[in-house]
Protein backbone atom coordinates (compact mmCIF):
# COMPACT_ATOMS: atom_id res chain seq x y z
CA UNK A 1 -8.70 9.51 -7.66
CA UNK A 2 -5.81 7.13 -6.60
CA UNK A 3 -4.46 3.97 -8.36
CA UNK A 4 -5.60 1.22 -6.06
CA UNK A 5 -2.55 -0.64 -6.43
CA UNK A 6 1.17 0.16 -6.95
CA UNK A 7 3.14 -2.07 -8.42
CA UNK A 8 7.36 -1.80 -8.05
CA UNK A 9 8.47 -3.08 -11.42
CA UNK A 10 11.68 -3.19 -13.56
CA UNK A 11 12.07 -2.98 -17.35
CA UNK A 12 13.02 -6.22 -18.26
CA UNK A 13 10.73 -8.57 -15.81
CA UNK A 14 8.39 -10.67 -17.49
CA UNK A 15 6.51 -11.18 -14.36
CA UNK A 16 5.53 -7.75 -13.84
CA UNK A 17 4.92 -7.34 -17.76
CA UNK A 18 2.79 -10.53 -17.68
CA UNK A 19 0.88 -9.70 -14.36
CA UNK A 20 0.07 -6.00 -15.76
CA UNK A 21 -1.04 -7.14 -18.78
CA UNK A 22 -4.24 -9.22 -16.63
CA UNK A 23 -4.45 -6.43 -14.54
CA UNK A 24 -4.98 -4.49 -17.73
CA UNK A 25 -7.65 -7.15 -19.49
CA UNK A 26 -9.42 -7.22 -16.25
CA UNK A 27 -9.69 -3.46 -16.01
CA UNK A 28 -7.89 -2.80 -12.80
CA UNK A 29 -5.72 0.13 -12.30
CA UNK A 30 -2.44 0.26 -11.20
CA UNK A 31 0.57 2.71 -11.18
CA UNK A 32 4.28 1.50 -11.59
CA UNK A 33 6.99 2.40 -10.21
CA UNK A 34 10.44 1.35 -11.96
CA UNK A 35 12.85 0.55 -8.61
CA UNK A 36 15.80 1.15 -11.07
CA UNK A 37 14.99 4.38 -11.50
CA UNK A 38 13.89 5.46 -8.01
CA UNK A 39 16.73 4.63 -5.56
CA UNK A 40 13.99 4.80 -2.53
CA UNK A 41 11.40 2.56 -4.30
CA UNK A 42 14.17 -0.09 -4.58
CA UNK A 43 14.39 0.71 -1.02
CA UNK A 44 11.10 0.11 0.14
CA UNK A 45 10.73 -2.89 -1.90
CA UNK A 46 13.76 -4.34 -0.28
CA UNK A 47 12.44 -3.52 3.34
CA UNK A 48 8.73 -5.78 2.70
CA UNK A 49 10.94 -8.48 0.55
CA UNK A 50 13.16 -9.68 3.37
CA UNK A 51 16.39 -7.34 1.72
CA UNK A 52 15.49 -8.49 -1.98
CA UNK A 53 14.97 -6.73 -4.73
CA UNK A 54 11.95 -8.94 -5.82
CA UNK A 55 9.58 -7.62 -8.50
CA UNK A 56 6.44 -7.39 -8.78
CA UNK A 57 5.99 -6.33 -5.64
CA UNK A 58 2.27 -5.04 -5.28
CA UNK A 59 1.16 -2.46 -2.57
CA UNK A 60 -2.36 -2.50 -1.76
CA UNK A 61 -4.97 0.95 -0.96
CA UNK A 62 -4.34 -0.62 3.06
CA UNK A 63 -0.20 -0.74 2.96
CA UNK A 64 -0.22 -3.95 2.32
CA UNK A 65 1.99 -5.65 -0.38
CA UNK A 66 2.23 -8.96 -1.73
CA UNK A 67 5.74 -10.25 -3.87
CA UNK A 68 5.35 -11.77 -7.67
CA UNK A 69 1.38 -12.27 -7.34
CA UNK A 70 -0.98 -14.36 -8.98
CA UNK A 71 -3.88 -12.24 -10.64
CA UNK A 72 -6.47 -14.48 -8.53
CA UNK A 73 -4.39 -12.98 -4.75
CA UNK A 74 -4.38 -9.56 -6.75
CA UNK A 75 -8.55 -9.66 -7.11
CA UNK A 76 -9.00 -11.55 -4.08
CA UNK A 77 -7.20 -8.88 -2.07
CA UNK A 78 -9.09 -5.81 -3.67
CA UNK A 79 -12.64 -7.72 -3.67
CA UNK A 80 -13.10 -6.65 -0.07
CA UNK A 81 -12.49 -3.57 -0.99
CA UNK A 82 -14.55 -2.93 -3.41
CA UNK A 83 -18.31 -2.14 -3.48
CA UNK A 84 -18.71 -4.13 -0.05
CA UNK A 85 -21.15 -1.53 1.39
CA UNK A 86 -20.43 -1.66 4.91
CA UNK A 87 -19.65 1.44 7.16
């Protein structure tokens, strides 16, 4: 099965270390993709950050991404997502 989130990341950025850590105590999955070590993932996260290189930049199961994230946006974005029944 597929991470439900993606999350572009660097090494050294507390943000991203602090926001996976939740992530982690909350039990949501993730993958993470380190932008300075994939030329095309610094790419993309340049073309939904207005031409920054802003990290964490969280992609969604729908496309959509959201730049340095509290965990409450994180949950409220997958909530509807999640267990909502409806076909």
């Amino acid at each position: 099965m597929p991470e439900p989130l993606t999350i572009y990341s660097t090494q050294w950025c507390g943000y991203c270390h602090r926001l996976m850590k939740q992530l982690d105590r909350e039990g949501v999955s993730y993958s993470v993709v380190d932008i300075e070590q994939e030329p095309a993932a610094a790419e993309y996260v340049q073309s939904v950050n207005g031409g920054n290189m802003t990290v964490p930049t969280v992609v969604f199961p729908d496309g959509s991404a959201l730049t340095n994230p509290s965990l409450a946006q994180v949950k409220s974005r997958l909530a509807p997502a999640v267990g909502t029944g409806t076909t």
